[in-house]
N, C-alpha and C. Protein backbone atom coordinates (compact mmCIF):
# COMPACT_ATOMS: atom_id res chain seq x y z
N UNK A 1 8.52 -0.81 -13.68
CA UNK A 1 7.56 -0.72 -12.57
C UNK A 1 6.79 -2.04 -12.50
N UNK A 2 6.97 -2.48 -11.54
CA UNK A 2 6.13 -3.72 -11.07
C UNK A 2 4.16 -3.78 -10.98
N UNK A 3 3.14 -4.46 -11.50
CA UNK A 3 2.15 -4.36 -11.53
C UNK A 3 1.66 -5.68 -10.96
N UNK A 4 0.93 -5.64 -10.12
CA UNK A 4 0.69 -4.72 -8.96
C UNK A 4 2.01 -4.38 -8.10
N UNK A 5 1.83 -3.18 -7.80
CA UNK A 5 3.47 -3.21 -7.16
C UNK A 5 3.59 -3.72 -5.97
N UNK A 6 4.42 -4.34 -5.88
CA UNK A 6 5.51 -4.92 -4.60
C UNK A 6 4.71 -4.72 -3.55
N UNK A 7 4.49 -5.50 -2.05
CA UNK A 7 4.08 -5.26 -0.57
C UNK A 7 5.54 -5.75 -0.20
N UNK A 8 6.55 -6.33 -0.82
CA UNK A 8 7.86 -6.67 0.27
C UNK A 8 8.55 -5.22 0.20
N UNK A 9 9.79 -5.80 1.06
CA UNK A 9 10.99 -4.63 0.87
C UNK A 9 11.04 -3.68 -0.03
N UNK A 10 10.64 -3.93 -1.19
CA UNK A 10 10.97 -2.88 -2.24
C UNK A 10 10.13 -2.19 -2.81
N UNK A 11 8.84 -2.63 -2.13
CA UNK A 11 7.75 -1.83 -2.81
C UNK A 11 7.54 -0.50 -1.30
N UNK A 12 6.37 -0.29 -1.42
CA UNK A 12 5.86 0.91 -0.60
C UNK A 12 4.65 1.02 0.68
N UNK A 13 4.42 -0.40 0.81
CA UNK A 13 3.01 -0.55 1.06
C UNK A 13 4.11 -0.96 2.72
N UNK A 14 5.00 -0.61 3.10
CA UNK A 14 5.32 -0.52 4.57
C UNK A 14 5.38 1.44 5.17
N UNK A 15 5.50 1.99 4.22
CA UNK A 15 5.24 3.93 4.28
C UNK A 15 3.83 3.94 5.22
N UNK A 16 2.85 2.80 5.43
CA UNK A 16 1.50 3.43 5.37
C UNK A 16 1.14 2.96 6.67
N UNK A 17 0.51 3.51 7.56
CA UNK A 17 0.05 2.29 8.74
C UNK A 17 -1.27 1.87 8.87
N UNK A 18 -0.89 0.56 9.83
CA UNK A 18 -2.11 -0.30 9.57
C UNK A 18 -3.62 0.02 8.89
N UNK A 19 -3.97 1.11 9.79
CA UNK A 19 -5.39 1.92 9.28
C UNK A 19 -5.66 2.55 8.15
N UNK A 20 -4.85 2.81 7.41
CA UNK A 20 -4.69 3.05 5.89
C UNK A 20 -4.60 1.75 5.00
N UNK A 21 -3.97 1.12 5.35
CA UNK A 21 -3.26 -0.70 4.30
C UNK A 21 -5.20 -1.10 4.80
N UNK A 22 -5.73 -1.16 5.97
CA UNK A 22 -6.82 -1.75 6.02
C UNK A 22 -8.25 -1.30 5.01
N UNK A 23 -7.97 0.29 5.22
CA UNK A 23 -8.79 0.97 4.42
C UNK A 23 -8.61 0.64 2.99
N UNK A 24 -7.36 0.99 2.41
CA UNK A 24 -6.78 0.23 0.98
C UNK A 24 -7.94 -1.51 1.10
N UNK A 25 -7.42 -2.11 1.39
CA UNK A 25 -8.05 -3.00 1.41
C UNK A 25 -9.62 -3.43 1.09
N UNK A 26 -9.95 -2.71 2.43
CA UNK A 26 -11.65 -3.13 2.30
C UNK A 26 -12.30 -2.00 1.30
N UNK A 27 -11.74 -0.99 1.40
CA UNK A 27 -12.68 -0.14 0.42
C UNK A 27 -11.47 0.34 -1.14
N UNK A 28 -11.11 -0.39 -1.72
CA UNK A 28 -10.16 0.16 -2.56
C UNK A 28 -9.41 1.41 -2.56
N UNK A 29 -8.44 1.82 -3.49
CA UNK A 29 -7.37 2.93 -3.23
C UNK A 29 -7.95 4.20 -2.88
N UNK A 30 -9.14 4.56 -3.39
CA UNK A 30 -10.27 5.56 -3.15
C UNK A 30 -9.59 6.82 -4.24
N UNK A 31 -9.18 7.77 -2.74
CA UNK A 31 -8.74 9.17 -2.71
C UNK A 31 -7.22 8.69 -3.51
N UNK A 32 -6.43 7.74 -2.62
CA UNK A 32 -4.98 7.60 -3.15
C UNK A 32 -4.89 6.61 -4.50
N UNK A 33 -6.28 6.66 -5.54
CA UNK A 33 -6.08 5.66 -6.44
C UNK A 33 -5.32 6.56 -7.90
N UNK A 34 -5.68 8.03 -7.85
CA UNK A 34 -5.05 9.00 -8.70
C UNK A 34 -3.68 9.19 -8.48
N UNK A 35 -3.60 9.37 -7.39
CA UNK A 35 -1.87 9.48 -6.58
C UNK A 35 -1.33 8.51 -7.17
N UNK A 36 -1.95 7.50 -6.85
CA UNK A 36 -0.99 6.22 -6.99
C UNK A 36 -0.26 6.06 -8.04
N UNK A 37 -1.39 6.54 -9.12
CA UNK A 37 -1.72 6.18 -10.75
C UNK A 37 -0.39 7.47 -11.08
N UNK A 38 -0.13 8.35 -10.75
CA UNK A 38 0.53 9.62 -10.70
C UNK A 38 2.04 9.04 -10.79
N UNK A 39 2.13 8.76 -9.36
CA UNK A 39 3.45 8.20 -8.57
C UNK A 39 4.02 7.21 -9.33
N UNK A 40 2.93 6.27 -9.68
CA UNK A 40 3.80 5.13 -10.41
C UNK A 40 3.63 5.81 -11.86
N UNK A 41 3.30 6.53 -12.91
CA UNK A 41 3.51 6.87 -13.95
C UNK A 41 2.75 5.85 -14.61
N UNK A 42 1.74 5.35 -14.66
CA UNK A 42 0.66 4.11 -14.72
C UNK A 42 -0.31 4.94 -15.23
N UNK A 43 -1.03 4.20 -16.77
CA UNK A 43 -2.39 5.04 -17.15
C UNK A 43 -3.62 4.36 -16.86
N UNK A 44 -4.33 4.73 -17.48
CA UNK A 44 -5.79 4.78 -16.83
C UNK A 44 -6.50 3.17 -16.84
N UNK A 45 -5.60 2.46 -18.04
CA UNK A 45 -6.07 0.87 -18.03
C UNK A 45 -5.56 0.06 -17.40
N UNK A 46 -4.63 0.72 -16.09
CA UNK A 46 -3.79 -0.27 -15.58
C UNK A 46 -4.79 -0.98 -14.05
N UNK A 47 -5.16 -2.45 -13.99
CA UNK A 47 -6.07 -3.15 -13.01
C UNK A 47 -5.99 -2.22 -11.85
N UNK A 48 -7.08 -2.01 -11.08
CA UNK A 48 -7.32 -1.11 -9.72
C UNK A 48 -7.50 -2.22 -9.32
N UNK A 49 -6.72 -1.88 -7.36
CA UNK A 49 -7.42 -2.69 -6.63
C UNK A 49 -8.64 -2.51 -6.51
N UNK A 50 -9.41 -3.96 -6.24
CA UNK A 50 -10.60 -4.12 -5.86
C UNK A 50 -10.98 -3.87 -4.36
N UNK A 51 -12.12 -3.32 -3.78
CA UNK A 51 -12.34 -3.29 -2.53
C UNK A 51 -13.04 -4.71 -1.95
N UNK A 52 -12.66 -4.83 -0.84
CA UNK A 52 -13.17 -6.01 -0.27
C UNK A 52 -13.98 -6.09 0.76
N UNK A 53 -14.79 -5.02 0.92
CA UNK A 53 -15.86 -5.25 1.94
C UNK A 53 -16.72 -5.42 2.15
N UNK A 54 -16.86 -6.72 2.96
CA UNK A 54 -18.27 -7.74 3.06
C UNK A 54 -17.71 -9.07 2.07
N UNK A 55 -16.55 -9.10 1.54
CA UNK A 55 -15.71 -10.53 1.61
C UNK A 55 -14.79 -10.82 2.39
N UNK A 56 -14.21 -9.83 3.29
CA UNK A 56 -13.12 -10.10 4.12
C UNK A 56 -13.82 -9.70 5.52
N UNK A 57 -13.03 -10.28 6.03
CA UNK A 57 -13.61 -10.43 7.75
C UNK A 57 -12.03 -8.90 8.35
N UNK A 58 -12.15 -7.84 9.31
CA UNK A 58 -10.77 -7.25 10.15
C UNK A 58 -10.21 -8.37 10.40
N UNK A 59 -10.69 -9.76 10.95
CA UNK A 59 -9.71 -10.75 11.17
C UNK A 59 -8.80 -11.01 9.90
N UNK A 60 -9.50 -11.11 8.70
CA UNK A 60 -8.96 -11.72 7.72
C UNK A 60 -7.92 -10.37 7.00
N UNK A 61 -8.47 -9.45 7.22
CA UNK A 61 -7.16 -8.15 6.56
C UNK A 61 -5.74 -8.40 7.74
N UNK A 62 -6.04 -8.10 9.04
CA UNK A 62 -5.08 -8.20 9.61
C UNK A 62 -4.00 -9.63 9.96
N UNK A 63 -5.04 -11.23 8.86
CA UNK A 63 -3.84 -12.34 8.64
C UNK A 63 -3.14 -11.48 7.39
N UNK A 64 -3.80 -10.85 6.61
CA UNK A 64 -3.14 -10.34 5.23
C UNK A 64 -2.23 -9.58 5.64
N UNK A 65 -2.24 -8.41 6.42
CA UNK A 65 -0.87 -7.82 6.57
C UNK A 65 0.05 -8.05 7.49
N UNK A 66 -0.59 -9.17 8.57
CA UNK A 66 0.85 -9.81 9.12
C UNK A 66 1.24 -11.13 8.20
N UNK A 67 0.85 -11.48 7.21
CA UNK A 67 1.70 -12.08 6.45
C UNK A 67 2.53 -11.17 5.22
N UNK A 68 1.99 -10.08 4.82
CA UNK A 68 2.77 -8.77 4.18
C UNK A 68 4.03 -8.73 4.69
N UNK A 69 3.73 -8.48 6.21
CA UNK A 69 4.57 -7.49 7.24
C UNK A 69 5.83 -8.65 7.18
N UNK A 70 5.74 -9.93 6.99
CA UNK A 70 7.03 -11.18 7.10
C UNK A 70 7.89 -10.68 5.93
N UNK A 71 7.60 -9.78 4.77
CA UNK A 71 8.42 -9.67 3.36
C UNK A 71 9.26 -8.49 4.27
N UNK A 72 9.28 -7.45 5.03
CA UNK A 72 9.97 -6.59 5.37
C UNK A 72 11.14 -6.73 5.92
N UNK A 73 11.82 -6.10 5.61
CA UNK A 73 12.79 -6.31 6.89
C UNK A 73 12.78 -5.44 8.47
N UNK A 74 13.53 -5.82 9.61
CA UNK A 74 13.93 -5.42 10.82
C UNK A 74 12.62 -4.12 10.64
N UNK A 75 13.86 -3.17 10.29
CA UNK A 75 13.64 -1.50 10.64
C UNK A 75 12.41 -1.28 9.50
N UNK A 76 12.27 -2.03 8.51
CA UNK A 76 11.04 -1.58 7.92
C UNK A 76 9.21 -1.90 8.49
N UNK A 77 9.79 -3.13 9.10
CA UNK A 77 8.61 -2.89 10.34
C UNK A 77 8.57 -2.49 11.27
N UNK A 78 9.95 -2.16 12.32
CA UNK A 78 9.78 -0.86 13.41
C UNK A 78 8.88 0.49 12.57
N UNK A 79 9.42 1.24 11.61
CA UNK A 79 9.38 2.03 11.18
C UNK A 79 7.39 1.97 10.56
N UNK A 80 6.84 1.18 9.86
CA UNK A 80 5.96 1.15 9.99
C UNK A 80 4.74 0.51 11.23
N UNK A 81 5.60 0.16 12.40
CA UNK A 81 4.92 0.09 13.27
C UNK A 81 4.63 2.11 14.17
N UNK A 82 6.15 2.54 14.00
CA UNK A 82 6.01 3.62 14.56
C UNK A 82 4.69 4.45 13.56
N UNK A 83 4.49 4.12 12.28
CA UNK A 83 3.73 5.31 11.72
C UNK A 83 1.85 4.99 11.89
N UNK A 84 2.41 3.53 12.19
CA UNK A 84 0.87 2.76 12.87
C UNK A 84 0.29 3.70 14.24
N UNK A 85 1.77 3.31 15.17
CA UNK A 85 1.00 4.20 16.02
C UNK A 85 0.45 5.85 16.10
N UNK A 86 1.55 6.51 15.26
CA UNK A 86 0.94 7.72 15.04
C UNK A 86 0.09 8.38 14.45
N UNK A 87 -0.72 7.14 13.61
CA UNK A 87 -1.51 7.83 12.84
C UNK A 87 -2.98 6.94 13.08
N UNK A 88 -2.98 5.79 13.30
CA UNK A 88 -4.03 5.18 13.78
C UNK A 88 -4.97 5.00 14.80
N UNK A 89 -6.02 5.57 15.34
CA UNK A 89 -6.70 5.70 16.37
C UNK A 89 -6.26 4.18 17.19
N UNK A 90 -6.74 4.22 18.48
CA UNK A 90 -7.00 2.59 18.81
C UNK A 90 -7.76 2.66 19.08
N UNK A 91 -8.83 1.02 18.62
CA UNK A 91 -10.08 0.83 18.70
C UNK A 91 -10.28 -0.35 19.50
């Protein structure tokens, strides 16, 4: 298992859409930091993301995940664009 795991192709961080990867971001894993810890089979000393809000600008998360979004391939960003739209309000 990769630490921190993967944002390209092979990791997981394309499953999620935008409004979640942003939330991850500015406010750390939160609710999904047990899951995570679960999923990957990872114990309790393994580094948490840090939250970043009030060091990062929405401008500055959304250069971060369209430079993420370049590790994917084709259908792995259709596919997380489709779950963007279904799950993300527009603001």
């Amino acid at each position: 298992m990769d630490l921190p795991p993967k944002h390209n192709a092979n990791g997981h961080t394309w499953h999620h859409g935008d409004c979640v990867l942003t939330a991850i971001v500015l406010n750390g894993p939160g609710e999904m930091g047990p899951m995570m810890e679960q999923m990957m089979g990872q114990g309790k000393n393994i580094p948490k993301m840090p939250a970043f809000q009030g060091k990062l600008s929405r401008d500055d998360v959304n250069a971060i995940l369209a430079y993420i979004k370049t590790w994917w391939t084709d259908s792995e960003r259709a596919y997380q664009a489709q779950i963007t739209e279904q799950m993300c309000p527009v603001s």
